[in-house]
PDB file of N, CA and C in Angstrom:
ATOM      1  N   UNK A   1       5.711  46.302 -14.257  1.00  0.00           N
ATOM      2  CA  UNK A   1       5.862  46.498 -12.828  1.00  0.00           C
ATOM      3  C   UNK A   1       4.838  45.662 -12.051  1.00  0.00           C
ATOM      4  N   UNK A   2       3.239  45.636 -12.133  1.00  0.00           N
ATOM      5  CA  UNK A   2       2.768  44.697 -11.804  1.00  0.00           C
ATOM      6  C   UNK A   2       3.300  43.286 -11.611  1.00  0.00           C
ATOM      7  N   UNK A   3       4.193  42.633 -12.360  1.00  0.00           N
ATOM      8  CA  UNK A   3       4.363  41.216 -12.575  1.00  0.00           C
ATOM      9  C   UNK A   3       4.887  41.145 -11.437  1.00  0.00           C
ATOM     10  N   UNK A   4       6.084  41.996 -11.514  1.00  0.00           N
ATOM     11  CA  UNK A   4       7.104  42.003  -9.925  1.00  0.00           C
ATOM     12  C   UNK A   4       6.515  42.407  -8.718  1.00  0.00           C
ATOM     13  N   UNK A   5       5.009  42.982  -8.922  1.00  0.00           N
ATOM     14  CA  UNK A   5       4.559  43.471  -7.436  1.00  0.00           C
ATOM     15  C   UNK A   5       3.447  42.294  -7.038  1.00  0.00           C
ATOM     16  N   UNK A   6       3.247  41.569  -8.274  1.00  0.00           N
ATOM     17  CA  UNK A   6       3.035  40.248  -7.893  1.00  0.00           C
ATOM     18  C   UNK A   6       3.095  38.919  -7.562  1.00  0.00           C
ATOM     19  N   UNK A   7       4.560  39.049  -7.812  1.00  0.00           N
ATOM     20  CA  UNK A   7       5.363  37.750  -7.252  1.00  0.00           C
ATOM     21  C   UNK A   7       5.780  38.203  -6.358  1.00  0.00           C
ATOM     22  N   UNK A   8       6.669  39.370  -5.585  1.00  0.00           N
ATOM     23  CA  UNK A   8       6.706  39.455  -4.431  1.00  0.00           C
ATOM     24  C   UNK A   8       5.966  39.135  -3.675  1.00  0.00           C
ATOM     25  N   UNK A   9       4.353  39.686  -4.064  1.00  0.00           N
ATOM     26  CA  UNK A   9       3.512  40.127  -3.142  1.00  0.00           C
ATOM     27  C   UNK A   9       2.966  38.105  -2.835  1.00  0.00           C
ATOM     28  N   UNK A  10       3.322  37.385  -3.940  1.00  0.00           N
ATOM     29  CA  UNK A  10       3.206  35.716  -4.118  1.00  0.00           C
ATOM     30  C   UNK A  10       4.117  35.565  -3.072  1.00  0.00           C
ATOM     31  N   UNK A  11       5.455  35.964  -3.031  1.00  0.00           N
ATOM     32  CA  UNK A  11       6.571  35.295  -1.800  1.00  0.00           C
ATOM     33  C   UNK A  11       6.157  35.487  -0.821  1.00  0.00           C
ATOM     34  N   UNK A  12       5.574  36.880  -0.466  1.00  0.00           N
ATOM     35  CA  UNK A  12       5.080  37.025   0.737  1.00  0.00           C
ATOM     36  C   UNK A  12       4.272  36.311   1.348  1.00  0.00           C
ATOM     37  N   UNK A  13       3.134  36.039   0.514  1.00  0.00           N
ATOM     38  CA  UNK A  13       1.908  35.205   1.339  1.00  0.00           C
ATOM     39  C   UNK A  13       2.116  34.067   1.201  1.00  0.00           C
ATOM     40  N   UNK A  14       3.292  33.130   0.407  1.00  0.00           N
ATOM     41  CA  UNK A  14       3.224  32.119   1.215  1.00  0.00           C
ATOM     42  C   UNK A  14       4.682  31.647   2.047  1.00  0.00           C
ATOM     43  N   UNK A  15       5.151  32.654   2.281  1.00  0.00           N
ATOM     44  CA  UNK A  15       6.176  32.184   3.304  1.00  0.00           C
ATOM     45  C   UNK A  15       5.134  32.446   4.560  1.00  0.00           C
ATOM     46  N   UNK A  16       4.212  33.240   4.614  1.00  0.00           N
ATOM     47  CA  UNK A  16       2.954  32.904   5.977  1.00  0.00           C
ATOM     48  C   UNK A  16       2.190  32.357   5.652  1.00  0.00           C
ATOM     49  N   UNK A  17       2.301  31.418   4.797  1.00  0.00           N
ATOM     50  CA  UNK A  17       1.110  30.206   4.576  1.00  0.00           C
ATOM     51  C   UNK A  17       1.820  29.247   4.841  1.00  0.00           C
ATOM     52  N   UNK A  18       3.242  29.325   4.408  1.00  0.00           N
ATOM     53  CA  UNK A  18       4.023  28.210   5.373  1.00  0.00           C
ATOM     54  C   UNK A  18       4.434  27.820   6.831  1.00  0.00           C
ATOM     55  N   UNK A  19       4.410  28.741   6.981  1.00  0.00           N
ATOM     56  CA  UNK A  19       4.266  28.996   8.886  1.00  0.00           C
ATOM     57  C   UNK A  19       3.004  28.917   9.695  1.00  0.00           C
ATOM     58  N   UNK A  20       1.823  29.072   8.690  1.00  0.00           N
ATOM     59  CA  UNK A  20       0.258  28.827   9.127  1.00  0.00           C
ATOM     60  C   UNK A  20       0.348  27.426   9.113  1.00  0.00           C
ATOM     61  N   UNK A  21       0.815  26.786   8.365  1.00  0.00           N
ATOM     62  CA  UNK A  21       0.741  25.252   7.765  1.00  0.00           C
ATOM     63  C   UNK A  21       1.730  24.191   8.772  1.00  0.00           C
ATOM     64  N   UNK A  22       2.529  25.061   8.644  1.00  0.00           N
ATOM     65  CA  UNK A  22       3.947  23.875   9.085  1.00  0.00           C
ATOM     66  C   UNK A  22       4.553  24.253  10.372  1.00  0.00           C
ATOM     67  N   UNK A  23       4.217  25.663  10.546  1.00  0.00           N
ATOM     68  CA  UNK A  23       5.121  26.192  11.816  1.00  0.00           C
ATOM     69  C   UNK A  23       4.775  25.917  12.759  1.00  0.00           C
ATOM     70  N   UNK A  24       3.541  25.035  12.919  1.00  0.00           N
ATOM     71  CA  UNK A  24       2.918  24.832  14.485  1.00  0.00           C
ATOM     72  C   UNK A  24       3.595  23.565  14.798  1.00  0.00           C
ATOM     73  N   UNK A  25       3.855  22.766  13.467  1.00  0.00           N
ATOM     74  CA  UNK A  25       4.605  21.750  13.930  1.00  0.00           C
ATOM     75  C   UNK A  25       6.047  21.332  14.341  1.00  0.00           C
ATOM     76  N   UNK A  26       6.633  22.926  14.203  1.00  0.00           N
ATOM     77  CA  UNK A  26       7.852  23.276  14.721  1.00  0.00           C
ATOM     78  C   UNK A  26       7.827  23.566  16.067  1.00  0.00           C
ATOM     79  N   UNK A  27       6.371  24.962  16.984  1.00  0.00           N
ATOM     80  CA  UNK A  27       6.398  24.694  17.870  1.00  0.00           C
ATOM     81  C   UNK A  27       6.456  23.163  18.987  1.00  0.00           C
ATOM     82  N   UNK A  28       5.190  22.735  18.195  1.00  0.00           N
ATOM     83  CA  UNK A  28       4.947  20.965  18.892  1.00  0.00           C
ATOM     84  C   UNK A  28       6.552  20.980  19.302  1.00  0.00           C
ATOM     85  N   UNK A  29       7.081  20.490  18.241  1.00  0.00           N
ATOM     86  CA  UNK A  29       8.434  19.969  18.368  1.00  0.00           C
ATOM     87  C   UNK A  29       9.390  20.313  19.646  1.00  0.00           C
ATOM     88  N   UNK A  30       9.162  21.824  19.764  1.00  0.00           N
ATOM     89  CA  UNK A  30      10.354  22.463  20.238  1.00  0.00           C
ATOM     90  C   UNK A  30       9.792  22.363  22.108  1.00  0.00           C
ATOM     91  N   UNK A  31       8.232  21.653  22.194  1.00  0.00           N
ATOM     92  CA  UNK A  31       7.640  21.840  23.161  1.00  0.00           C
ATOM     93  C   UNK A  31       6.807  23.243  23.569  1.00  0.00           C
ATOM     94  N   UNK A  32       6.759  23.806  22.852  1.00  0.00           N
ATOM     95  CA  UNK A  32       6.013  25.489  22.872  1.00  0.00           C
ATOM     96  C   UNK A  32       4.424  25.418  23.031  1.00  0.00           C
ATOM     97  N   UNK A  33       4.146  24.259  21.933  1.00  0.00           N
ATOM     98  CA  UNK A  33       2.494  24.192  21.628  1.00  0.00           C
ATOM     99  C   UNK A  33       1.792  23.394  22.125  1.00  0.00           C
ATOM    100  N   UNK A  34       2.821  22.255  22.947  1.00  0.00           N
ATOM    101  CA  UNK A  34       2.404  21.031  22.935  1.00  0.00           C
ATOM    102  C   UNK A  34       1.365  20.827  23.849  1.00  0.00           C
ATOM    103  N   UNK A  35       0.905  21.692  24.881  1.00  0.00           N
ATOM    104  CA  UNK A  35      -0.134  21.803  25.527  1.00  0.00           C
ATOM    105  C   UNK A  35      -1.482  22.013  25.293  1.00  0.00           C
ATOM    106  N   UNK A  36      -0.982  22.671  23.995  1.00  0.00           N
ATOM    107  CA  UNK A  36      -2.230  23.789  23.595  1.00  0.00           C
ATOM    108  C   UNK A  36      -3.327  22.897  23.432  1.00  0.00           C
ATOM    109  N   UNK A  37      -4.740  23.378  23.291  1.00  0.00           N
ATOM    110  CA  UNK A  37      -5.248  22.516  22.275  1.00  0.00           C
ATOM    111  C   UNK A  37      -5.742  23.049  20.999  1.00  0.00           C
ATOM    112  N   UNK A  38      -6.206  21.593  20.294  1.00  0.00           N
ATOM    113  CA  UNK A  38      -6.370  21.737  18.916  1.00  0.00           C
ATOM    114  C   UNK A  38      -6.686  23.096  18.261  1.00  0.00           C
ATOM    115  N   UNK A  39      -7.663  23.847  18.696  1.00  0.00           N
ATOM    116  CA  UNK A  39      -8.536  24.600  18.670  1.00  0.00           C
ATOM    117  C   UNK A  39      -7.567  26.093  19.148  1.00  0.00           C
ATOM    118  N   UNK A  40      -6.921  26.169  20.068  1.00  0.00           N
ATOM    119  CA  UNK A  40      -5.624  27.012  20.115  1.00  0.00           C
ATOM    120  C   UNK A  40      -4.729  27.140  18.850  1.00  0.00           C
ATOM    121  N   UNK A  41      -4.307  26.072  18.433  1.00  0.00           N
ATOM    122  CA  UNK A  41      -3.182  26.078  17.561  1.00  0.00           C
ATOM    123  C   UNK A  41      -3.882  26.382  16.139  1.00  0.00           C
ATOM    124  N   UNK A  42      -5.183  25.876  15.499  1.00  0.00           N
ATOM    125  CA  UNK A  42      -6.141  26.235  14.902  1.00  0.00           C
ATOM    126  C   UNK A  42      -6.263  28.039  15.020  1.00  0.00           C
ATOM    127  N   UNK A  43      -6.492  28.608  16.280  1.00  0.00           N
ATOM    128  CA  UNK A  43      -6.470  29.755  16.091  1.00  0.00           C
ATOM    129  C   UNK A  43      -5.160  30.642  15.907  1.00  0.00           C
ATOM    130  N   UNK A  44      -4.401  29.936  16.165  1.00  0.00           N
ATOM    131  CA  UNK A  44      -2.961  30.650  15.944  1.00  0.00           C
ATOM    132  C   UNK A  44      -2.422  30.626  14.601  1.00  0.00           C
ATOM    133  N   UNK A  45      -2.782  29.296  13.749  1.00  0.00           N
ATOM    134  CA  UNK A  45      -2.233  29.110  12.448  1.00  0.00           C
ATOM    135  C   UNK A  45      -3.184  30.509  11.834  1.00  0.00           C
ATOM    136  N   UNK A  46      -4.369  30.226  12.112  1.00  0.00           N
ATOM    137  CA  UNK A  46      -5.538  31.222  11.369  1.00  0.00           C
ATOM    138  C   UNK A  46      -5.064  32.874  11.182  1.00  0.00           C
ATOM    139  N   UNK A  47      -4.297  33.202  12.896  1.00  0.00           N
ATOM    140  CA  UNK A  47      -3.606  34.698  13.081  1.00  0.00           C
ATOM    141  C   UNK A  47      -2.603  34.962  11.945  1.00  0.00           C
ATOM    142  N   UNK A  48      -1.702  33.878  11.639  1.00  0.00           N
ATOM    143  CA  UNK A  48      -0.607  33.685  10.770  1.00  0.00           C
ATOM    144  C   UNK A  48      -1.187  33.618   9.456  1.00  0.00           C
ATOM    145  N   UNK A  49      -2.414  33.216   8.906  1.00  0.00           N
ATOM    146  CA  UNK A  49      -3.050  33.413   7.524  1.00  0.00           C
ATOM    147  C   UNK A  49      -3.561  34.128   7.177  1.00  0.00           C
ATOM    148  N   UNK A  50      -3.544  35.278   8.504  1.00  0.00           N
ATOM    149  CA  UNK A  50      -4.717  36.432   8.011  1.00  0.00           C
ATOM    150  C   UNK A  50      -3.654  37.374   7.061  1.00  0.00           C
ATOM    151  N   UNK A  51      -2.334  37.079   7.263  1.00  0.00           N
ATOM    152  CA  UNK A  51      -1.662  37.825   6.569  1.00  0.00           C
ATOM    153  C   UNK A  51      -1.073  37.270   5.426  1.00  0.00           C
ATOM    154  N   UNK A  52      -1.474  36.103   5.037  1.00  0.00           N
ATOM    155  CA  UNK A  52      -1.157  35.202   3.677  1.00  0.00           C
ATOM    156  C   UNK A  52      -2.083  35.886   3.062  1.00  0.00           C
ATOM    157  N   UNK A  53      -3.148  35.929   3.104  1.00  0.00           N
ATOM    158  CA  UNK A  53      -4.687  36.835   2.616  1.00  0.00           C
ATOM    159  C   UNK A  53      -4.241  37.965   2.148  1.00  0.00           C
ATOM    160  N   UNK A  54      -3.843  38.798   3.360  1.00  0.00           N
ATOM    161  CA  UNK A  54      -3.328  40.384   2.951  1.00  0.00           C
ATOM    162  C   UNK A  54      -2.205  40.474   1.887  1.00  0.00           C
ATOM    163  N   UNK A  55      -1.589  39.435   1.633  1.00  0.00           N
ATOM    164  CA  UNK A  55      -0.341  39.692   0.385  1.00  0.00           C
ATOM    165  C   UNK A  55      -0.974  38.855  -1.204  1.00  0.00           C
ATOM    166  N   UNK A  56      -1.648  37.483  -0.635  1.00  0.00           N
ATOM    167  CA  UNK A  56      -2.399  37.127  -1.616  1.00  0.00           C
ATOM    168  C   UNK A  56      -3.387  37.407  -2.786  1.00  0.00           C
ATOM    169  N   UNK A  57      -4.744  38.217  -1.813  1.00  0.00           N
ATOM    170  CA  UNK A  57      -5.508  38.886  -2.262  1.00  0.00           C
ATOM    171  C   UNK A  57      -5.069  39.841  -3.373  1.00  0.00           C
ATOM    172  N   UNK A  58      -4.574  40.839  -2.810  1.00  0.00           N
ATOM    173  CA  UNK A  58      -3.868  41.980  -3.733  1.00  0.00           C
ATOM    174  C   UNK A  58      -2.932  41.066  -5.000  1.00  0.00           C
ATOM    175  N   UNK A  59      -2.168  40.491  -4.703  1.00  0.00           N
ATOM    176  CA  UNK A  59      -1.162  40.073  -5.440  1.00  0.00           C
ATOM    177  C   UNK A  59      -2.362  39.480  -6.681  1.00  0.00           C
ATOM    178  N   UNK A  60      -3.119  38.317  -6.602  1.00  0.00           N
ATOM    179  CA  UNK A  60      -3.765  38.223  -7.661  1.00  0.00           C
ATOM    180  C   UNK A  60      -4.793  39.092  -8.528  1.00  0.00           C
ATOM    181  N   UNK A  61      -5.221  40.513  -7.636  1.00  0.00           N
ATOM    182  CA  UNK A  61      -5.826  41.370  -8.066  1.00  0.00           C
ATOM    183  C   UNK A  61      -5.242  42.397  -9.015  1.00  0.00           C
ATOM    184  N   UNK A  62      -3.849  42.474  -8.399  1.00  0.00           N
ATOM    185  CA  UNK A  62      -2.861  43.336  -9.095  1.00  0.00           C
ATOM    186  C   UNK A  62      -2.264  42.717 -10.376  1.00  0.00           C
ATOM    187  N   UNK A  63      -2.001  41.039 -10.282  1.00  0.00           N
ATOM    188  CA  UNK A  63      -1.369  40.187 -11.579  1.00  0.00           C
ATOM    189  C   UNK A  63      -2.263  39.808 -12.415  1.00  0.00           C
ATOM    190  N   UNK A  64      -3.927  39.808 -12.102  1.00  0.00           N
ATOM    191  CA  UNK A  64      -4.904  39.660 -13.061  1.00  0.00           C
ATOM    192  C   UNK A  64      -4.765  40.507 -14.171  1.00  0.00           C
ATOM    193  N   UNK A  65      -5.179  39.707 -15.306  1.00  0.00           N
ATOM    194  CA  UNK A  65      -5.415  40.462 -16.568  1.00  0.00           C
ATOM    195  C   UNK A  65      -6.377  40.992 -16.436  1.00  0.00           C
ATOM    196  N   UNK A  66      -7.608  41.061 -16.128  1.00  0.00           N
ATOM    197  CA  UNK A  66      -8.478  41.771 -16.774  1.00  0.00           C
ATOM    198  C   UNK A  66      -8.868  42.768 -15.616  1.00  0.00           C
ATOM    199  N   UNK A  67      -7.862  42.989 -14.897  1.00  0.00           N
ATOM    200  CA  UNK A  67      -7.404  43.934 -13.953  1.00  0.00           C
ATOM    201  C   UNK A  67      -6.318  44.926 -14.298  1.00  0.00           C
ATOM    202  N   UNK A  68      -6.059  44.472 -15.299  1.00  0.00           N
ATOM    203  CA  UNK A  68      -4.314  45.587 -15.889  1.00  0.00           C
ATOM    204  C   UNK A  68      -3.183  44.881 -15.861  1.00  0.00           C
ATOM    205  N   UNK A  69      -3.274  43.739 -15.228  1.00  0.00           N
ATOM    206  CA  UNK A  69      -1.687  42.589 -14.858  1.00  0.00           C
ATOM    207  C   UNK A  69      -1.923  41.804 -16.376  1.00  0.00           C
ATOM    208  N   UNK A  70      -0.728  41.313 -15.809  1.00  0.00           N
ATOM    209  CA  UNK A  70       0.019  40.589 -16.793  1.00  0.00           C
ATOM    210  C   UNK A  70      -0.340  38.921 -17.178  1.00  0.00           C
ATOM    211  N   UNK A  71      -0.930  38.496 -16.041  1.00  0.00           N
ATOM    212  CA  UNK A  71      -1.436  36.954 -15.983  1.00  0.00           C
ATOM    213  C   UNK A  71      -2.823  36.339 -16.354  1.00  0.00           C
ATOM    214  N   UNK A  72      -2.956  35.696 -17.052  1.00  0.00           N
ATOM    215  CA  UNK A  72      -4.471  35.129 -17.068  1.00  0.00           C
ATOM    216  C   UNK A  72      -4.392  34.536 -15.482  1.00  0.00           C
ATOM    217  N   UNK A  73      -5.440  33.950 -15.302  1.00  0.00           N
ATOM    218  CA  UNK A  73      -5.375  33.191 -14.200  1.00  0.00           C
ATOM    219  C   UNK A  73      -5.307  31.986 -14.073  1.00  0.00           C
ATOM    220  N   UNK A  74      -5.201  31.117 -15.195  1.00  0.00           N
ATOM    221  CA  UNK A  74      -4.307  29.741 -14.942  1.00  0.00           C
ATOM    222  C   UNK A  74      -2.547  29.709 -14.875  1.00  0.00           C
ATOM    223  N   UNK A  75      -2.336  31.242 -15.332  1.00  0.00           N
ATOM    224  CA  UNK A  75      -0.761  31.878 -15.112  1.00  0.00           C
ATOM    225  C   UNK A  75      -0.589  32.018 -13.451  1.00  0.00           C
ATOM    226  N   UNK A  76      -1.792  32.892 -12.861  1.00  0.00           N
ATOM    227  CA  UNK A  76      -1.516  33.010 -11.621  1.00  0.00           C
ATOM    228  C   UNK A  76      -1.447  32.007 -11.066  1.00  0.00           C
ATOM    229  N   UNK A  77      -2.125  30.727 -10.965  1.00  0.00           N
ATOM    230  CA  UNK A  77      -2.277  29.600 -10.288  1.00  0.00           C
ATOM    231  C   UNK A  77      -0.735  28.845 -10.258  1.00  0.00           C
ATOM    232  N   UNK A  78      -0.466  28.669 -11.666  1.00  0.00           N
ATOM    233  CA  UNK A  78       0.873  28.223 -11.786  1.00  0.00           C
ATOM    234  C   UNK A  78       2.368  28.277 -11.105  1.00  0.00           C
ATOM    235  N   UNK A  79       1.805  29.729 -11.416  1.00  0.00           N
ATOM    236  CA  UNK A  79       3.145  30.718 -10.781  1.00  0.00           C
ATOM    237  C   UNK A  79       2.743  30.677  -9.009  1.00  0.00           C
ATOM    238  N   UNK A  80       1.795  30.625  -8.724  1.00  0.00           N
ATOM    239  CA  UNK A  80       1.708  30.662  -7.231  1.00  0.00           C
ATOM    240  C   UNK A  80       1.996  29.546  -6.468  1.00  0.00           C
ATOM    241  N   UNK A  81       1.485  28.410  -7.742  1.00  0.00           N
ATOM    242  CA  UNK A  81       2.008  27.050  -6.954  1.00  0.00           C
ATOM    243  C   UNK A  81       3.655  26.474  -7.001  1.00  0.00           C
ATOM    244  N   UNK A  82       4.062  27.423  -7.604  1.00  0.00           N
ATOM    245  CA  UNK A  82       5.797  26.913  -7.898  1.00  0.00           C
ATOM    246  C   UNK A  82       6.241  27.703  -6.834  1.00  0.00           C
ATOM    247  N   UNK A  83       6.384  29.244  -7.048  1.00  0.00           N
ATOM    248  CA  UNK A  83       6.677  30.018  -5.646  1.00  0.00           C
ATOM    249  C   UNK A  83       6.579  29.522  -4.234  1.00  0.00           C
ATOM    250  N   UNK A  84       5.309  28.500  -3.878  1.00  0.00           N
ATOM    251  CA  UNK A  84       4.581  27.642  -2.874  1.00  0.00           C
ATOM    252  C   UNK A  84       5.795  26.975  -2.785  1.00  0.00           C
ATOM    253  N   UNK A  85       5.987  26.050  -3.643  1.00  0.00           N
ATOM    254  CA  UNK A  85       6.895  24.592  -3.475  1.00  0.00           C
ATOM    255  C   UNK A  85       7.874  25.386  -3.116  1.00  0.00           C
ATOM    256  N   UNK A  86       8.684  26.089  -3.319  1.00  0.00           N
ATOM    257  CA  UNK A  86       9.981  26.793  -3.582  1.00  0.00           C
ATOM    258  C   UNK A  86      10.399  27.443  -2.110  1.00  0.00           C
ATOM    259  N   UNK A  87       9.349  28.072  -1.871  1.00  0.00           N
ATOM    260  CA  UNK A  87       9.389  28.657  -0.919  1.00  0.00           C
ATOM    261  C   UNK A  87       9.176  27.717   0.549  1.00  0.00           C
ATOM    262  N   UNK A  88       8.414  26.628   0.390  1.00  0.00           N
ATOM    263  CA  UNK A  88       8.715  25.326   1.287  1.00  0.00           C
ATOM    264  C   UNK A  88       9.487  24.693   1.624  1.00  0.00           C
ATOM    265  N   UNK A  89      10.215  24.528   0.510  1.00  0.00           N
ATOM    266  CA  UNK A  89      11.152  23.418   0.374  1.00  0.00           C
ATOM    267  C   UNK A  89      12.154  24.036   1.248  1.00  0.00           C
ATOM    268  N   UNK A  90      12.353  25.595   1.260  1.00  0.00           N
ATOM    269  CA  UNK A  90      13.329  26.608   1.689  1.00  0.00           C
ATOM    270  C   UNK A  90      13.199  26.624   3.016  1.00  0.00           C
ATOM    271  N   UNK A  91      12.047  26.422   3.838  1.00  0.00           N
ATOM    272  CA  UNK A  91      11.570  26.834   5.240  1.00  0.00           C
ATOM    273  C   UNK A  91      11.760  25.435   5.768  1.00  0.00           C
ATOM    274  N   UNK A  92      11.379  24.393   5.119  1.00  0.00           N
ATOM    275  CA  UNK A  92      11.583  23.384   5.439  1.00  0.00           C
ATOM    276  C   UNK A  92      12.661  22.844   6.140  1.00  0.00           C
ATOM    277  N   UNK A  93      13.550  22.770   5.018  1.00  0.00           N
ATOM    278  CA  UNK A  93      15.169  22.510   5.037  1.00  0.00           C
ATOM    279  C   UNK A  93      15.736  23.733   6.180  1.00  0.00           C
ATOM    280  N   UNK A  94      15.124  24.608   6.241  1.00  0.00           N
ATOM    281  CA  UNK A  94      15.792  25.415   7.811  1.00  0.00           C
ATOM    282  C   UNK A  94      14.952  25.157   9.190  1.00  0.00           C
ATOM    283  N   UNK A  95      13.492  25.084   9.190  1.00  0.00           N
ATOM    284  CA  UNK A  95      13.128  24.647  10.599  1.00  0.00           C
ATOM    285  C   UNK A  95      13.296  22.938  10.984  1.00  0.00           C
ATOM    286  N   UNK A  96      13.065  22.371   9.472  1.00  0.00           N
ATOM    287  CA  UNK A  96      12.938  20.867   9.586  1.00  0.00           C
ATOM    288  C   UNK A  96      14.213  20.421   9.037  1.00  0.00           C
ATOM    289  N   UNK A  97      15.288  20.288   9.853  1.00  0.00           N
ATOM    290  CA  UNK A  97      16.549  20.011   9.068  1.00  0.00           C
ATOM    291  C   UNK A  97      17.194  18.647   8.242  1.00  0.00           C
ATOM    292  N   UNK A  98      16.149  17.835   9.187  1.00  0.00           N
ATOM    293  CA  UNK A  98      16.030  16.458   8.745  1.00  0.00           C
ATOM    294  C   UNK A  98      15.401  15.860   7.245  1.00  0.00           C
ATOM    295  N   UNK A  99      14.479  17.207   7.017  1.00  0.00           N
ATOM    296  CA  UNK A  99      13.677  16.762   5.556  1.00  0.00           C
ATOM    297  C   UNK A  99      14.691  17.287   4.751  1.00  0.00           C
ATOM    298  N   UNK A 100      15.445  16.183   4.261  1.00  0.00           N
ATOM    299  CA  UNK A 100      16.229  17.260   3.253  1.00  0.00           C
ATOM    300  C   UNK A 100      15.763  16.758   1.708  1.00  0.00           C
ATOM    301  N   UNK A 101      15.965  17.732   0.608  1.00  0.00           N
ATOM    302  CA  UNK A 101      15.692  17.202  -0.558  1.00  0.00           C
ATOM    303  C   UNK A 101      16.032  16.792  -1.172  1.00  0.00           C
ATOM    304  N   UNK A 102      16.027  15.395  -2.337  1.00  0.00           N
ATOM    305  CA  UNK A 102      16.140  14.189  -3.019  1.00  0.00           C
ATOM    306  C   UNK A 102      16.164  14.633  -4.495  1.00  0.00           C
ATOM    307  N   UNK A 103      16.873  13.501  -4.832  1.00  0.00           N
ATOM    308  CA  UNK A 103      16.809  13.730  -6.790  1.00  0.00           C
ATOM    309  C   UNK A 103      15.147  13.712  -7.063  1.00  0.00           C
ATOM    310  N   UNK A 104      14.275  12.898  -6.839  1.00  0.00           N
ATOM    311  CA  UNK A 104      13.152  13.224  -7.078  1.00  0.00           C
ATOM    312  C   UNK A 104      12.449  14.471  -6.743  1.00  0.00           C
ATOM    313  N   UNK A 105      13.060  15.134  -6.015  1.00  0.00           N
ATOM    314  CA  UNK A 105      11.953  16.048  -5.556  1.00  0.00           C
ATOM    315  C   UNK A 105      12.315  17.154  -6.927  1.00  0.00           C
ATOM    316  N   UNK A 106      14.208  17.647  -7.035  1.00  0.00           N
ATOM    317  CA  UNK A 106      14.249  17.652  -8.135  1.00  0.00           C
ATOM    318  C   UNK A 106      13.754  17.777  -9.267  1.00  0.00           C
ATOM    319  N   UNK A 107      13.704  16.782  -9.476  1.00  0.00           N
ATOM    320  CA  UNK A 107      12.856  16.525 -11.086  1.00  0.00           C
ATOM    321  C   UNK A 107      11.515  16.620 -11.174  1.00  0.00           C
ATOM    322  N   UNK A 108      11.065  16.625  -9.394  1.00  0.00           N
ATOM    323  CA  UNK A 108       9.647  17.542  -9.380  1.00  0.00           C
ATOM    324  C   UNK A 108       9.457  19.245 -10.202  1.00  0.00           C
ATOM    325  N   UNK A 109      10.702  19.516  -9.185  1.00  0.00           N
ATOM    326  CA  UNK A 109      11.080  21.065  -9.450  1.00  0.00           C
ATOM    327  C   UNK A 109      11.256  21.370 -11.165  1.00  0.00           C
ATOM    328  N   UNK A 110      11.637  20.212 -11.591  1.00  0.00           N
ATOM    329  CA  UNK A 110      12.353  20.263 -13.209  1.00  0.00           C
ATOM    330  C   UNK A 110      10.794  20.733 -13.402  1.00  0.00           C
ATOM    331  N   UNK A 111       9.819  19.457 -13.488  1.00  0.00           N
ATOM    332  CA  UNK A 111       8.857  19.503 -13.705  1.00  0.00           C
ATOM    333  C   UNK A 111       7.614  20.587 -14.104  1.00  0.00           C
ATOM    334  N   UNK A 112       8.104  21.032 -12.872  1.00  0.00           N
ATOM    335  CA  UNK A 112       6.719  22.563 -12.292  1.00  0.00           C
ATOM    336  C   UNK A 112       7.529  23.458 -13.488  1.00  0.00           C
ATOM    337  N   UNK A 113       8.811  23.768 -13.196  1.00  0.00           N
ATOM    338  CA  UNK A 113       9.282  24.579 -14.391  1.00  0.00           C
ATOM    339  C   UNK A 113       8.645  24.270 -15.870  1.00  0.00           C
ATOM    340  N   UNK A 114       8.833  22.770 -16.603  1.00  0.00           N
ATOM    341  CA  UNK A 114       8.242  22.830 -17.577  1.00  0.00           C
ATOM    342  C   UNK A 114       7.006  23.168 -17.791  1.00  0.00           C
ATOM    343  N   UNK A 115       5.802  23.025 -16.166  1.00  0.00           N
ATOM    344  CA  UNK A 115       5.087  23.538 -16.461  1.00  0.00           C
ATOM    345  C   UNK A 115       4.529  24.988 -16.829  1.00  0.00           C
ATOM    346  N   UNK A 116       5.200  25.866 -15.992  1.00  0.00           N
ATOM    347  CA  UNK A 116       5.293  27.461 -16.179  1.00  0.00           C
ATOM    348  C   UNK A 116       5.940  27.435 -17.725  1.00  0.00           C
ATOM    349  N   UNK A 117       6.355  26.857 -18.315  1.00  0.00           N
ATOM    350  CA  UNK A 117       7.209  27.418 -19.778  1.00  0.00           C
ATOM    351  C   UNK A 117       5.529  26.910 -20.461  1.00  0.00           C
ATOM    352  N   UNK A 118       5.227  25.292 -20.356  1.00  0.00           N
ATOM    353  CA  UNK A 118       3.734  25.421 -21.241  1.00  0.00           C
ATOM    354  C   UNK A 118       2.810  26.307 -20.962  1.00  0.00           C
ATOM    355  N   UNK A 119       2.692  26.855 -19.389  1.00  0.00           N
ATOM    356  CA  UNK A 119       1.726  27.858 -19.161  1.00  0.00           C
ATOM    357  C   UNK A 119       1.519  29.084 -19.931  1.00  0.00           C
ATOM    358  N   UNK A 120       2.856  29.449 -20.119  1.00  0.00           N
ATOM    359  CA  UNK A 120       3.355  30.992 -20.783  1.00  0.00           C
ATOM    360  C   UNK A 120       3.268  31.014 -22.301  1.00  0.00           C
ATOM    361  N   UNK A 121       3.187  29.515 -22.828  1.00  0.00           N
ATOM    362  CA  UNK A 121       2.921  29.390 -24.009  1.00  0.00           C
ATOM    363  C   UNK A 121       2.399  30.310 -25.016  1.00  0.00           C
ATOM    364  N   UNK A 122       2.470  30.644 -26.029  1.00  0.00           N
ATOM    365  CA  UNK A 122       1.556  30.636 -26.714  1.00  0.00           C
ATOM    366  C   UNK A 122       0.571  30.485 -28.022  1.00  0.00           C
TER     367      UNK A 122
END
């Protein structure tokens, strides 16, 4: 049960790490932010990460092994950075409709997978 309350708790924080990251540049776009300054939008991404933190934190505390989870922590890293891509690529392709994804990116994706199968190794 841990594993699953830690990949959720992985989807969660970074679909608001993607919106801390990328979503300001959706406002820009749409004309929302474009006034702001730096230091505004800086504090707004920051509002939007405080809750990447709140799903993050836990999630690797809860998927740690030597916490009771299931992951060493080059497992967690792995798994957090594929969920990351995955979950980008997804937000992307809906706020940014223009970035769409390529055979390479693909065989990126192939990639990260083979890496989670050597990760899990053993």
């Amino acid at each position: 049960m841990n594993a699953i309350y830690t990949i959720l708790l992985l989807i969660c924080s970074n679909v608001f790490m993607t919106f801390a990251w990328y979503g300001h540049l959706k406002l820009q776009q749409t004309g929302v932010s474009s006034s702001w300054p730096l230091i505004g939008v800086i504090g707004f991404c920051w509002a939007i990460a405080f809750f990447e933190y709140c799903c993050q934190v836990p999630a690797n505390r809860i998927g740690f092994v030597d916490n009771g989870g299931p992951f060493t922590l080059i497992q967690l890293k792995v798994i957090q950075e594929v969920i990351s891509l995955i979950v980008f690529a997804l937000i992307a392709n809906v706020m940014f409709q223009g970035q769409g994804l390529h055979w390479n990116h693909l065989a990126a994706f192939i990639c990260l997978i083979a890496a989670v199968y050597f990760v899990f190794m053993k």
